[in-house]
C-alpha atoms as a PDB file:
ATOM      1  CA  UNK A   1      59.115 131.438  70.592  1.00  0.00           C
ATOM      2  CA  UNK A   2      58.819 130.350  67.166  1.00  0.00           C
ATOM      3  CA  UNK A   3      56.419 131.764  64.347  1.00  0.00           C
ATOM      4  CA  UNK A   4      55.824 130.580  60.630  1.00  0.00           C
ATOM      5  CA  UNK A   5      55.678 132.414  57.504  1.00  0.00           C
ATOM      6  CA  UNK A   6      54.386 131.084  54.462  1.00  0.00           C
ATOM      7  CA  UNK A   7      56.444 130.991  51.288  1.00  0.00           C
ATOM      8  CA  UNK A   8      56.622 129.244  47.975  1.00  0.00           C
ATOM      9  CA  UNK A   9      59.123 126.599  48.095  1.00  0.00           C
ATOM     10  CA  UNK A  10      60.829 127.519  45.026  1.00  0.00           C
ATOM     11  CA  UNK A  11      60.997 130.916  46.340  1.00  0.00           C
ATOM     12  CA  UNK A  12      62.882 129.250  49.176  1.00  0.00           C
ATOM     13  CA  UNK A  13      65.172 127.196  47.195  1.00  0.00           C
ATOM     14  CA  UNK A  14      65.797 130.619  45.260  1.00  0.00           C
ATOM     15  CA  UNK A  15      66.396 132.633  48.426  1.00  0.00           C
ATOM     16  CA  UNK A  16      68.948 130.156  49.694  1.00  0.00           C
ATOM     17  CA  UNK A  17      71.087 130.014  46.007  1.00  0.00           C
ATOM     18  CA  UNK A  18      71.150 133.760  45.827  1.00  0.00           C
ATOM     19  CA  UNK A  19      72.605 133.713  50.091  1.00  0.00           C
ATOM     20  CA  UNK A  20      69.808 135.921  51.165  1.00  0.00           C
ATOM     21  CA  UNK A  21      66.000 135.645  51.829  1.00  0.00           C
ATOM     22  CA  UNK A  22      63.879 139.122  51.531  1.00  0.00           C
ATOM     23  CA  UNK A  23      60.513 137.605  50.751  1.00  0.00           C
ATOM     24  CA  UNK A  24      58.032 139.123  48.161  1.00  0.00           C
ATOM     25  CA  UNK A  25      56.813 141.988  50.730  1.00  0.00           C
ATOM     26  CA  UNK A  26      60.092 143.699  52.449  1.00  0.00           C
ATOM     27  CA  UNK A  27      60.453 145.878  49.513  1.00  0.00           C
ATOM     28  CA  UNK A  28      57.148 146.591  48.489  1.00  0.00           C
ATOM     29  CA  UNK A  29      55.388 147.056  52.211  1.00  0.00           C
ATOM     30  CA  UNK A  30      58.941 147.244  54.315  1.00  0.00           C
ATOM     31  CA  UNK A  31      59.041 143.761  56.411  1.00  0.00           C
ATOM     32  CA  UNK A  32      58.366 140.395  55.592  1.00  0.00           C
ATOM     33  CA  UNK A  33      54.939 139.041  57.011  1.00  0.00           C
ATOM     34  CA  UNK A  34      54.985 136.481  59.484  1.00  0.00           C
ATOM     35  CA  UNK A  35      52.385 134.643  61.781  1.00  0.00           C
ATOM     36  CA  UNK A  36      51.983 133.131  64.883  1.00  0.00           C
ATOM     37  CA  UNK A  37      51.248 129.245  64.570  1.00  0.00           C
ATOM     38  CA  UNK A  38      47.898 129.500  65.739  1.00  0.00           C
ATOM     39  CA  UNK A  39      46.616 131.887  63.268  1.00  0.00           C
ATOM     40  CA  UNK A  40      48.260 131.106  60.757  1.00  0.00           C
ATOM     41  CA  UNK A  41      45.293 128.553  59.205  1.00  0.00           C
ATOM     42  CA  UNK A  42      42.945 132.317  58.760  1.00  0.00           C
ATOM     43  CA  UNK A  43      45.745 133.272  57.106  1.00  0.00           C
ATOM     44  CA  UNK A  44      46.440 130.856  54.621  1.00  0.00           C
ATOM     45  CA  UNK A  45      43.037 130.621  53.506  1.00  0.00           C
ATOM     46  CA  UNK A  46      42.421 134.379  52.906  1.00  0.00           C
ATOM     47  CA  UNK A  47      45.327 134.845  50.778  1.00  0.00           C
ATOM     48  CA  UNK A  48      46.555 131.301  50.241  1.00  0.00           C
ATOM     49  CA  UNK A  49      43.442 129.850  48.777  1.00  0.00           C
ATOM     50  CA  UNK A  50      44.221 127.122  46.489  1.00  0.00           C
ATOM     51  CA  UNK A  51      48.123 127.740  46.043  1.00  0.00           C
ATOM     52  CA  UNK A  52      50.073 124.557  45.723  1.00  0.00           C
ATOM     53  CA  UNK A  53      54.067 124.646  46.943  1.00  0.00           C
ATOM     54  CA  UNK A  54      54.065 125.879  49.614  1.00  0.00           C
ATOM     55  CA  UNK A  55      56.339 125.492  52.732  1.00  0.00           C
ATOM     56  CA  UNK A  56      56.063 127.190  56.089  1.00  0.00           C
ATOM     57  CA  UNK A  57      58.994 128.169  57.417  1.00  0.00           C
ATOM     58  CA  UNK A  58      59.358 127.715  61.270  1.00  0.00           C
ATOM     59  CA  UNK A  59      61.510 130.882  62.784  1.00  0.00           C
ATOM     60  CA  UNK A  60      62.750 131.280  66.285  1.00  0.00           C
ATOM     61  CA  UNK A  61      62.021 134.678  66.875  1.00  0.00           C
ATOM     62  CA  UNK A  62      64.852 134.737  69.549  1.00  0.00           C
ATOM     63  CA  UNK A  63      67.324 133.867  66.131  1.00  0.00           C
ATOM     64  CA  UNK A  64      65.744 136.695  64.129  1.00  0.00           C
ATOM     65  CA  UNK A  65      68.724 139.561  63.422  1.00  0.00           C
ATOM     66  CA  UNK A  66      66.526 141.907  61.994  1.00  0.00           C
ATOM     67  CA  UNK A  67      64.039 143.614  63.765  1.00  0.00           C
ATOM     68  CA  UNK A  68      60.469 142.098  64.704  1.00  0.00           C
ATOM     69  CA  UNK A  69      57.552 144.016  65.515  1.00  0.00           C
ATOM     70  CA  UNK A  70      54.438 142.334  67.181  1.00  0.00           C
ATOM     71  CA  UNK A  71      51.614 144.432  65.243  1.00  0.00           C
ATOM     72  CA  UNK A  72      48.161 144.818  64.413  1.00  0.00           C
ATOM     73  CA  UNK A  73      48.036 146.747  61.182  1.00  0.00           C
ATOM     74  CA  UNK A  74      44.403 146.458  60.185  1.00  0.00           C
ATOM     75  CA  UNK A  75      42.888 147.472  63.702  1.00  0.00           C
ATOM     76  CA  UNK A  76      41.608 143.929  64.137  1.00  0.00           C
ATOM     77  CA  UNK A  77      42.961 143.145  68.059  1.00  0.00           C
ATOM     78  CA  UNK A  78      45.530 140.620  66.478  1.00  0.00           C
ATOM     79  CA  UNK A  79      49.217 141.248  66.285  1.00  0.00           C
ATOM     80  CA  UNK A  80      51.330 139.274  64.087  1.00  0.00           C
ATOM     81  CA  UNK A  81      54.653 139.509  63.681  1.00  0.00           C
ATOM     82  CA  UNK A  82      56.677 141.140  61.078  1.00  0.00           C
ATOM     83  CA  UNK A  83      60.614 141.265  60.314  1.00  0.00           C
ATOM     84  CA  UNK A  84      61.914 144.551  59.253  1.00  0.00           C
ATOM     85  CA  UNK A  85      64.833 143.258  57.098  1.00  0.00           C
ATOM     86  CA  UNK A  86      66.344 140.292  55.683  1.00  0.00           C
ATOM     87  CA  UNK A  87      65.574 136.979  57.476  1.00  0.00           C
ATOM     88  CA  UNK A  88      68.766 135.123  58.223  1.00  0.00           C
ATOM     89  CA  UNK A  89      68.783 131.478  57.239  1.00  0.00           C
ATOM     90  CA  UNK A  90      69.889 130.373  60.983  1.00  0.00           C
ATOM     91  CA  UNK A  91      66.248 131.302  62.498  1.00  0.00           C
ATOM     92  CA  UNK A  92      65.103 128.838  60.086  1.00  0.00           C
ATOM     93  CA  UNK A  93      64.537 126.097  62.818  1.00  0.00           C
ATOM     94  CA  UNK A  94      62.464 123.702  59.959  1.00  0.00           C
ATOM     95  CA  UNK A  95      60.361 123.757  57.243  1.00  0.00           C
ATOM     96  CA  UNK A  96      57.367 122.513  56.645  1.00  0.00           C
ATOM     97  CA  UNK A  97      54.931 121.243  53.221  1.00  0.00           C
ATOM     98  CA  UNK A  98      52.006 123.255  53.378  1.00  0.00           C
ATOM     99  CA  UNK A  99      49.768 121.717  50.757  1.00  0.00           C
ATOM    100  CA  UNK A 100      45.883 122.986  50.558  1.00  0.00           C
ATOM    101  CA  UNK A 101      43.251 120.380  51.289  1.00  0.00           C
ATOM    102  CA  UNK A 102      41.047 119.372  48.420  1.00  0.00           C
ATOM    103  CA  UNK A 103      38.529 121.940  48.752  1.00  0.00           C
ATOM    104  CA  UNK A 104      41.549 124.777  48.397  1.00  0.00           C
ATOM    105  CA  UNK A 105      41.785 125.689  52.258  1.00  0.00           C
ATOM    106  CA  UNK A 106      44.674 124.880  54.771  1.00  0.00           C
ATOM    107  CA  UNK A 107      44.855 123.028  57.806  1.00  0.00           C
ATOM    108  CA  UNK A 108      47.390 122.985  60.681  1.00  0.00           C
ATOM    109  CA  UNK A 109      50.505 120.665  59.674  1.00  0.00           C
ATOM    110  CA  UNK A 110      50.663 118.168  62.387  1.00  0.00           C
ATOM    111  CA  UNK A 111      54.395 119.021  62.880  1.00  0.00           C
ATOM    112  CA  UNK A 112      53.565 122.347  63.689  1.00  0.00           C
ATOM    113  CA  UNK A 113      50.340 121.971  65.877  1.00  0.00           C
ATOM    114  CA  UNK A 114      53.345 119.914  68.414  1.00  0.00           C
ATOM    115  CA  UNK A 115      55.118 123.687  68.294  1.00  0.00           C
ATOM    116  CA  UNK A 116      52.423 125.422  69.830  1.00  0.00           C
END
């Protein structure tokens, strides 16, 4: 199964010079947010809005070292899933541009509407 998560690609160029890829949430909130491909559109557009440079990376959850959780922190009925620790560079199965459209909201890179 593979799931995205949406990151700055100079973050990503960063991660992989420095050998190690904690995202800006696994200290602050404990795990590094992550989304299945279907969702993650919604996602993008509530706290994406506008951003330019970004990539999503594709992850193959089976890959994953660190521990992932399927949950649904705000009580919504979704789950989503988060890693509890570093992401390792080998469940990195691609990367993706995700560039907003011209009115500032996402849509569904063709690449990964195939990986659904």
């Amino acid at each position: 199964m593979i799931f995205v998560h949406a990151v700055l690609r100079t973050e990503w160029e960063s991660a992989i010079l420095n050998g190690v890829y904690k995202g800006p949430t696994l200290e602050t909130e404990g795990f590094i947010h992550c989304s299945p491909i279907h969702k993650i559109v919604p996602v993008a557009n509530d706290n994406f809005q506008g951003v330019h440079g970004l990539i999503l990376l594709c992850i193959e959850a089976s890959k994953v070292k660190a521990e992932v959780r399927w949950e649904d922190l705000y009580n919504e009925g979704s789950e989503y899933p988060h890693i509890y620790g570093e992401l390792n560079f080998d469940a990195v199965v691609k990367f993706v541009a995700f560039e907003p459209n011209v009115d500032g909201g996402f849509s569904l890179p063709q690449e990964l509407a195939e990986l659904q």
